[in-house]
Protein backbone atom coordinates (compact mmCIF):
# COMPACT_ATOMS: atom_id res chain seq x y z
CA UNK A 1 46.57 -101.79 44.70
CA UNK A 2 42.54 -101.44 45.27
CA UNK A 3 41.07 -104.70 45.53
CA UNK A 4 38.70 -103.34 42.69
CA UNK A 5 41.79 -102.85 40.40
CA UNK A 6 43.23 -106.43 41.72
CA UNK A 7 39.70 -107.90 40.32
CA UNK A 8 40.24 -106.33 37.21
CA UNK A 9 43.82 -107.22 36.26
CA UNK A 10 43.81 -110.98 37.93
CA UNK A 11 43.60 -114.09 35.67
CA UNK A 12 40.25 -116.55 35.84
CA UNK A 13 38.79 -118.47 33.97
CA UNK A 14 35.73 -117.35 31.72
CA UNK A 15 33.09 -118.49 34.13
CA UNK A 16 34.88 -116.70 36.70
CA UNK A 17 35.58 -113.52 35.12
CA UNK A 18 31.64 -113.15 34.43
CA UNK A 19 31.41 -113.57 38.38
CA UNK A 20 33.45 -110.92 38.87
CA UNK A 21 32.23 -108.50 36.40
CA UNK A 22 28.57 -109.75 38.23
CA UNK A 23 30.22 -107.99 41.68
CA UNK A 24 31.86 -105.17 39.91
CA UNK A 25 28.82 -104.42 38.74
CA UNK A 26 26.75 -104.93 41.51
CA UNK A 27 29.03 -102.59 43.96
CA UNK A 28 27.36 -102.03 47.47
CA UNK A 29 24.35 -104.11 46.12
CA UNK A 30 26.50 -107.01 46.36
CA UNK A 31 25.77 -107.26 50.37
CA UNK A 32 22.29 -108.08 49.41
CA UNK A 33 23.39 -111.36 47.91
CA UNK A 34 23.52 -114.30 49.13
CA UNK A 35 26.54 -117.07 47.25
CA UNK A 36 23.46 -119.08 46.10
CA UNK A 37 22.20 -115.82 44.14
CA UNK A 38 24.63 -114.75 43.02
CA UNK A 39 25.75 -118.37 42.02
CA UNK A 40 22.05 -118.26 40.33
CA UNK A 41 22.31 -115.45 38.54
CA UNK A 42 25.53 -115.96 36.82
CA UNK A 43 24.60 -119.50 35.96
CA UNK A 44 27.61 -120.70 37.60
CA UNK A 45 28.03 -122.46 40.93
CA UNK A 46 28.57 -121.23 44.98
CA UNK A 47 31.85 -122.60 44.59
CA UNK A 48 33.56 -120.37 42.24
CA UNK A 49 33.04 -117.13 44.57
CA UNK A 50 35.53 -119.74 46.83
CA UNK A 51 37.79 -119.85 44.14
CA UNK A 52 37.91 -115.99 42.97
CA UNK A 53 38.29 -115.53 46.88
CA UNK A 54 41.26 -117.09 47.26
CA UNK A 55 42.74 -116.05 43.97
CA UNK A 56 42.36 -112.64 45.41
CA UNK A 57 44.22 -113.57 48.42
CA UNK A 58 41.83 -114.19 51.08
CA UNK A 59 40.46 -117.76 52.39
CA UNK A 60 37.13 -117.52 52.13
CA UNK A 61 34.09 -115.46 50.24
CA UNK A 62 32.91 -113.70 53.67
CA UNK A 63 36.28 -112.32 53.95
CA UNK A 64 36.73 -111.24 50.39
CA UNK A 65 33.15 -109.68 50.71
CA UNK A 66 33.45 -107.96 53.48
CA UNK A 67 36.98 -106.06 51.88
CA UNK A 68 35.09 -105.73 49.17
CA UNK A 69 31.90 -103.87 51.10
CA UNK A 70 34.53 -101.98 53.01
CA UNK A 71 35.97 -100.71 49.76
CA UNK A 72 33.13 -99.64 47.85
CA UNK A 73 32.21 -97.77 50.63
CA UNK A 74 35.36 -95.77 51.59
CA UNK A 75 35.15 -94.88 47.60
CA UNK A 76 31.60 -93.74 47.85
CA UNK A 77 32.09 -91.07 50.57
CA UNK A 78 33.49 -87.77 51.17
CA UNK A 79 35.38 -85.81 47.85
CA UNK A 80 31.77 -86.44 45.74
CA UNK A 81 32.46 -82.53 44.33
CA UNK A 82 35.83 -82.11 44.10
CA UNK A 83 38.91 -84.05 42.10
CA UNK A 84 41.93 -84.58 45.03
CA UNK A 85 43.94 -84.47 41.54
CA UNK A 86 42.97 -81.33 40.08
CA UNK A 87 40.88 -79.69 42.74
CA UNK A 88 40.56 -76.12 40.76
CA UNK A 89 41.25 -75.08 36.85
CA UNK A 90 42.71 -72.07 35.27
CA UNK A 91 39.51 -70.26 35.10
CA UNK A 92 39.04 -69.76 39.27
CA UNK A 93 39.58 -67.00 40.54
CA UNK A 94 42.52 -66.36 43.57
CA UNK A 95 39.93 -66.76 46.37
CA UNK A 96 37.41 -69.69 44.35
CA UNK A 97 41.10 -71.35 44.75
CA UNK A 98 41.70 -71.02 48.51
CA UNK A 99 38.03 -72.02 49.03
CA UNK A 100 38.52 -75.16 47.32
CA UNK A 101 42.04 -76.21 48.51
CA UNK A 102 40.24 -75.32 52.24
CA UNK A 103 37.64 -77.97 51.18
CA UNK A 104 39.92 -80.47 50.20
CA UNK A 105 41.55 -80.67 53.00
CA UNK A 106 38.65 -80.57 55.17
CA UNK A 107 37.21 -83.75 53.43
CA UNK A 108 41.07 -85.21 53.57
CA UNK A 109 40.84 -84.89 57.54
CA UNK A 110 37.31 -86.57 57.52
CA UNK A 111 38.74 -89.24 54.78
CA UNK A 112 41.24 -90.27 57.66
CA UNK A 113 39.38 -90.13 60.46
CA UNK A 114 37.20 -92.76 58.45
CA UNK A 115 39.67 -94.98 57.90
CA UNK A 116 41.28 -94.91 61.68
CA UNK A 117 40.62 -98.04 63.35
CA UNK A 118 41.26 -98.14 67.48
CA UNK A 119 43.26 -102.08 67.72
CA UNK A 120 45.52 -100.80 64.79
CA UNK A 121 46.20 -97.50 66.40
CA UNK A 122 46.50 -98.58 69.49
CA UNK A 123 48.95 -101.65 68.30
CA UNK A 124 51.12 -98.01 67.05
CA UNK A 125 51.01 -96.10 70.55
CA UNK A 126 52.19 -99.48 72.26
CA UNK A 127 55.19 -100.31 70.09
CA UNK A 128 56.44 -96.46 69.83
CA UNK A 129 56.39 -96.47 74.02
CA UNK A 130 58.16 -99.50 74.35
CA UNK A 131 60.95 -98.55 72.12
CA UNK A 132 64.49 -97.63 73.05
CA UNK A 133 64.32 -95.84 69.63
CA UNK A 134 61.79 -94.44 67.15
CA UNK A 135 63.34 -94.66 63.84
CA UNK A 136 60.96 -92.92 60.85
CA UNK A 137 62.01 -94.10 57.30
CA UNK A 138 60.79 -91.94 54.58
CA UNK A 139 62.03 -90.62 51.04
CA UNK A 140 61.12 -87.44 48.96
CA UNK A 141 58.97 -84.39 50.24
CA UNK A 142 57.43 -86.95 53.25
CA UNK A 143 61.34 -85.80 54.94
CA UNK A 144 59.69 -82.98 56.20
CA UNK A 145 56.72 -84.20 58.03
CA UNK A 146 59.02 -86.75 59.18
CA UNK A 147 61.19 -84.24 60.70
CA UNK A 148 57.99 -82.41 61.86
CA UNK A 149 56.82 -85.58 63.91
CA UNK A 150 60.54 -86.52 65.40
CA UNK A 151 60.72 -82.74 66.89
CA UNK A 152 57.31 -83.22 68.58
CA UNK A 153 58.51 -86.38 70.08
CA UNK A 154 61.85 -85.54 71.08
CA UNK A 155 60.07 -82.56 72.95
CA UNK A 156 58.75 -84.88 75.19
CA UNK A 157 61.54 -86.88 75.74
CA UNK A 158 60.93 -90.05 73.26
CA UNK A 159 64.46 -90.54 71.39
CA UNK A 160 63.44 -90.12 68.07
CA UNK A 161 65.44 -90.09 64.81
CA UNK A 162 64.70 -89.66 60.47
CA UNK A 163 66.96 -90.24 57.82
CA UNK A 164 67.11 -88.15 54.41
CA UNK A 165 69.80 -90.27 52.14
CA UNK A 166 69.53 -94.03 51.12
CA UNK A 167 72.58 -94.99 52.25
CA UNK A 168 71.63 -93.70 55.61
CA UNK A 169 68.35 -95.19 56.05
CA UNK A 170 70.10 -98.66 54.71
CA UNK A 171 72.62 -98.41 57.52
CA UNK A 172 70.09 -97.33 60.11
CA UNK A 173 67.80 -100.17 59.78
CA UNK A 174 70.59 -102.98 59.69
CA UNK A 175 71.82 -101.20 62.96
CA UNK A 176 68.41 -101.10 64.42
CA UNK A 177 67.26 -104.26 66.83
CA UNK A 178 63.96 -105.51 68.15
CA UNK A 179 63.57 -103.21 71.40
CA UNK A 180 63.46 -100.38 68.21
CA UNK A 181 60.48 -99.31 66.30
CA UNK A 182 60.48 -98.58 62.65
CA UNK A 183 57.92 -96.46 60.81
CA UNK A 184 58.24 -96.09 57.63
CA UNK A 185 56.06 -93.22 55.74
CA UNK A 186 55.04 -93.97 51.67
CA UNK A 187 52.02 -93.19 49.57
CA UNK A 188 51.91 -95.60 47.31
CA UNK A 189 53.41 -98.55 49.59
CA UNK A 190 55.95 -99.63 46.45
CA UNK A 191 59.12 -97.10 46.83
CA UNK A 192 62.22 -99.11 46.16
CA UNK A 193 64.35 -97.48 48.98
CA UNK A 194 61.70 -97.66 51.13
CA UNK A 195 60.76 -101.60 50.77
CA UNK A 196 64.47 -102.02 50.94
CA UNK A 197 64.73 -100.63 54.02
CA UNK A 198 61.61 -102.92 55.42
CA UNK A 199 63.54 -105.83 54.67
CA UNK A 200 66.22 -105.04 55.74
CA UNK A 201 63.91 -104.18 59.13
CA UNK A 202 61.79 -107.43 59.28
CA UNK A 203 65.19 -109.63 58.63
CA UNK A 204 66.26 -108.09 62.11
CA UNK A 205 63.17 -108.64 63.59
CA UNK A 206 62.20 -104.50 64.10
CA UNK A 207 58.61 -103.85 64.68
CA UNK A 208 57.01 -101.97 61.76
CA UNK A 209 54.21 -99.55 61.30
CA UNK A 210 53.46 -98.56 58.07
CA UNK A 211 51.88 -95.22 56.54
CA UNK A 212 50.74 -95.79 53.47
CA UNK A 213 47.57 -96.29 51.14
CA UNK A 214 44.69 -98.63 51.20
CA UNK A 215 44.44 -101.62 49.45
CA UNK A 216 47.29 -103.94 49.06
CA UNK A 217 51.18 -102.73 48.73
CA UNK A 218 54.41 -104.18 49.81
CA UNK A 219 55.14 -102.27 52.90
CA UNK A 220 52.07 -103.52 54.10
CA UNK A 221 52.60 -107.29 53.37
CA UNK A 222 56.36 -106.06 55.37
CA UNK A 223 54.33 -104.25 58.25
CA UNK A 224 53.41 -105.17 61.52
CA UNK A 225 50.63 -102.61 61.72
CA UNK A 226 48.82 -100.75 58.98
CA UNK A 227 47.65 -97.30 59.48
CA UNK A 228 45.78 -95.83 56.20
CA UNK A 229 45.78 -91.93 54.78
CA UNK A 230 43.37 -90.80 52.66
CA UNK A 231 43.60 -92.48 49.16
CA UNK A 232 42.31 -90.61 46.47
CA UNK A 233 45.07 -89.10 44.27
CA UNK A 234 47.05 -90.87 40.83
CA UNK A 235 50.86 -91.10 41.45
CA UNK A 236 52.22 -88.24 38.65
CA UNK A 237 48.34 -86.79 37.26
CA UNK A 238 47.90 -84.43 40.01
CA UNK A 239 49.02 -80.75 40.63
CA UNK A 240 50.07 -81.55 44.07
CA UNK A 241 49.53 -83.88 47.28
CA UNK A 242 47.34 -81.41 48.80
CA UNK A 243 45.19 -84.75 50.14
CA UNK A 244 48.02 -87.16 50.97
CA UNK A 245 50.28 -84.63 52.65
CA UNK A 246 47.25 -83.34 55.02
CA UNK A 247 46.15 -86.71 55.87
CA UNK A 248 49.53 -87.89 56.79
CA UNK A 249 49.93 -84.86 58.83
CA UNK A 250 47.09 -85.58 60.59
CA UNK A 251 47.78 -88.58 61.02
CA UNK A 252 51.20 -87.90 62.40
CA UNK A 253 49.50 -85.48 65.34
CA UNK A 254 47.23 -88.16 66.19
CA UNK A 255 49.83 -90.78 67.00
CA UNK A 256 51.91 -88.16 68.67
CA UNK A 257 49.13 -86.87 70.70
CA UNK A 258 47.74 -90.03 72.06
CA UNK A 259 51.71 -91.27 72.93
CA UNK A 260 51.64 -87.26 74.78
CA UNK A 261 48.35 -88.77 76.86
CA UNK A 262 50.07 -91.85 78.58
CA UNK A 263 51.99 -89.37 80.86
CA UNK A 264 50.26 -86.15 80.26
CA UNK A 265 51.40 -84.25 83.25
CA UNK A 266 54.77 -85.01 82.85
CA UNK A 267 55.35 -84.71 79.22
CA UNK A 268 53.62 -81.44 79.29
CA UNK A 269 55.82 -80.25 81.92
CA UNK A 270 58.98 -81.71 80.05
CA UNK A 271 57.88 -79.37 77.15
CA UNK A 272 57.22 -76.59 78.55
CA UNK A 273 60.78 -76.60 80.20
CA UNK A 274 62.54 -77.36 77.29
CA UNK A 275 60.50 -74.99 75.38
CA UNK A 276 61.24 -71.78 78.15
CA UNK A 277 65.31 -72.40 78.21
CA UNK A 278 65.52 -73.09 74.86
CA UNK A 279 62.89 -70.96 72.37
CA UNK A 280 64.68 -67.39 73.41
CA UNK A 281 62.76 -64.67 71.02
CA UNK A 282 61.52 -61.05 72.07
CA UNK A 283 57.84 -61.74 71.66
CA UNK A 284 55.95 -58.33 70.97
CA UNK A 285 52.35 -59.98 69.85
CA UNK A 286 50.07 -59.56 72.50
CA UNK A 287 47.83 -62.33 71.51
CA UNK A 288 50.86 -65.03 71.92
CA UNK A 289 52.90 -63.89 74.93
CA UNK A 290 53.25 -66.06 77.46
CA UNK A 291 51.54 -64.59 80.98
């Protein structure tokens, strides 16, 4: 849930539900005030941003501010011409169509990028190399990127495995132990199976990395480390995860291709041998034979 939607559907009192209507109002603005101002101009006291802090779950008003900043922002930039929802209408044309799904997922790569921070994906990189086992935990569609990222990484050598049934995934995590890493892929941050599974992890103590939206969802509160993908579409009102998908993707390669870095030359040699004894295929294309 966005902290702007948490504001919004949160109890408080009546002097404190004018306070927050004040910020809502205020957006970016709001970094210009001071607790005394805003305290001033809501005819209220400094005190009661203290209390709507920490009835939103954080201890203090910097901290809630500061989320709250951070927010607004990351809502404010990139996708200010197109709807991640419904990016294109029945009256485009065939190639007004591939011009716009090209844009969304431009702006879907530079949405992630934004919202990659170096101590949380570095956190990732350490706890996937000192893992016996990389264990990805997904459900639905997100199988197949899941798949996609364990065949990059068992090219290199990591042992890496993905489940596709409940029952599976339920098994694998009570099986898994601490020298195992867990990450578990979800949009929304609220899939039954999926939270299920986390449990299950964090009762046996496996580290967890979590994929999943911004704002606050119970994978993260489950998580050791939170990385966030683009967050921009409604859960059933769109025509398709064009956003989501590409920014997990991305995502995905980045991980895998800054694990690939700590032992460049010998991963890339591992790959390259496993790829020459074991991708046979009469290659006539020019352009992609190897020399």
């Amino acid at each position: 849930m966005l902290l702007q939607e948490k504001m919004k559907n949160t109890r408080f009192s009546a002097s404190e539900q004018f306070v927050v209507e004040f910020i809502l109002s205020k957006q970016e603005l709001i970094k210009n005030y001071s607790t005394t101002a805003i305290a001033s101009e809501t005819y209220t006291s400094p005190s009661i941003l203290i209390r709507i802090s920490k009835k939103l779950g954080f201890h203090g008003y910097n901290e809630f501010k500061e989320a709250f900043l951070n927010e607004v922002e990351y809502l404010k930039t990139n996708f200010q011409d197109l709807d991640a929802n419904t990016p294109f209408t029945h009256t485009d044309s065939i190639m007004n169509i591939a011009s716009k799904i090209s844009q969304i997922k431009k702006e879907s790569i530079n949405d992630t990028l934004s919202l990659i921070h170096h101590d949380e994906l570095q956190k990732t990189i350490r706890l996937i190399q000192k893992a016996n086992t990389v264990k990805i935990f997904t459900v639905s569609n997100l199988c197949f990127q899941a798949e996609e990222f364990t065949f990059k990484l068992r090219h290199i050598g990591k042992k890496t495995e993905t489940y596709s049934f409940s029952n599976t995934m339920y098994q694998e995590a009570k099986m898994s132990t601490p020298q195992d890493c867990a990450i578990c892929l979800s949009y929304s941050g609220e899939s039954g199976e999926l939270i299920k599974v986390a449990e299950i992890l964090k009762s046996t103590n496996v580290p967890i990395i979590a994929i999943t939206s911004i704002g606050e969802n119970r994978l993260t509160e489950l998580s050791d480390v939170t990385l966030r993908i683009t967050t921009r579409e409604r859960s059933y009102s769109k025509i398709a995860g064009f956003s989501s998908l590409e920014s997990i993707s991305l995502l995905l390669d980045i991980i895998y291709s800054c694990y690939f870095k700590i032992d460049y030359e010998r991963n890339y040699k591992y790959k390259i041998q496993i790829s020459k004894e074991t991708e046979l295929r009469d290659i006539q294309n020019k352009i992609i034979q190897e020399d």
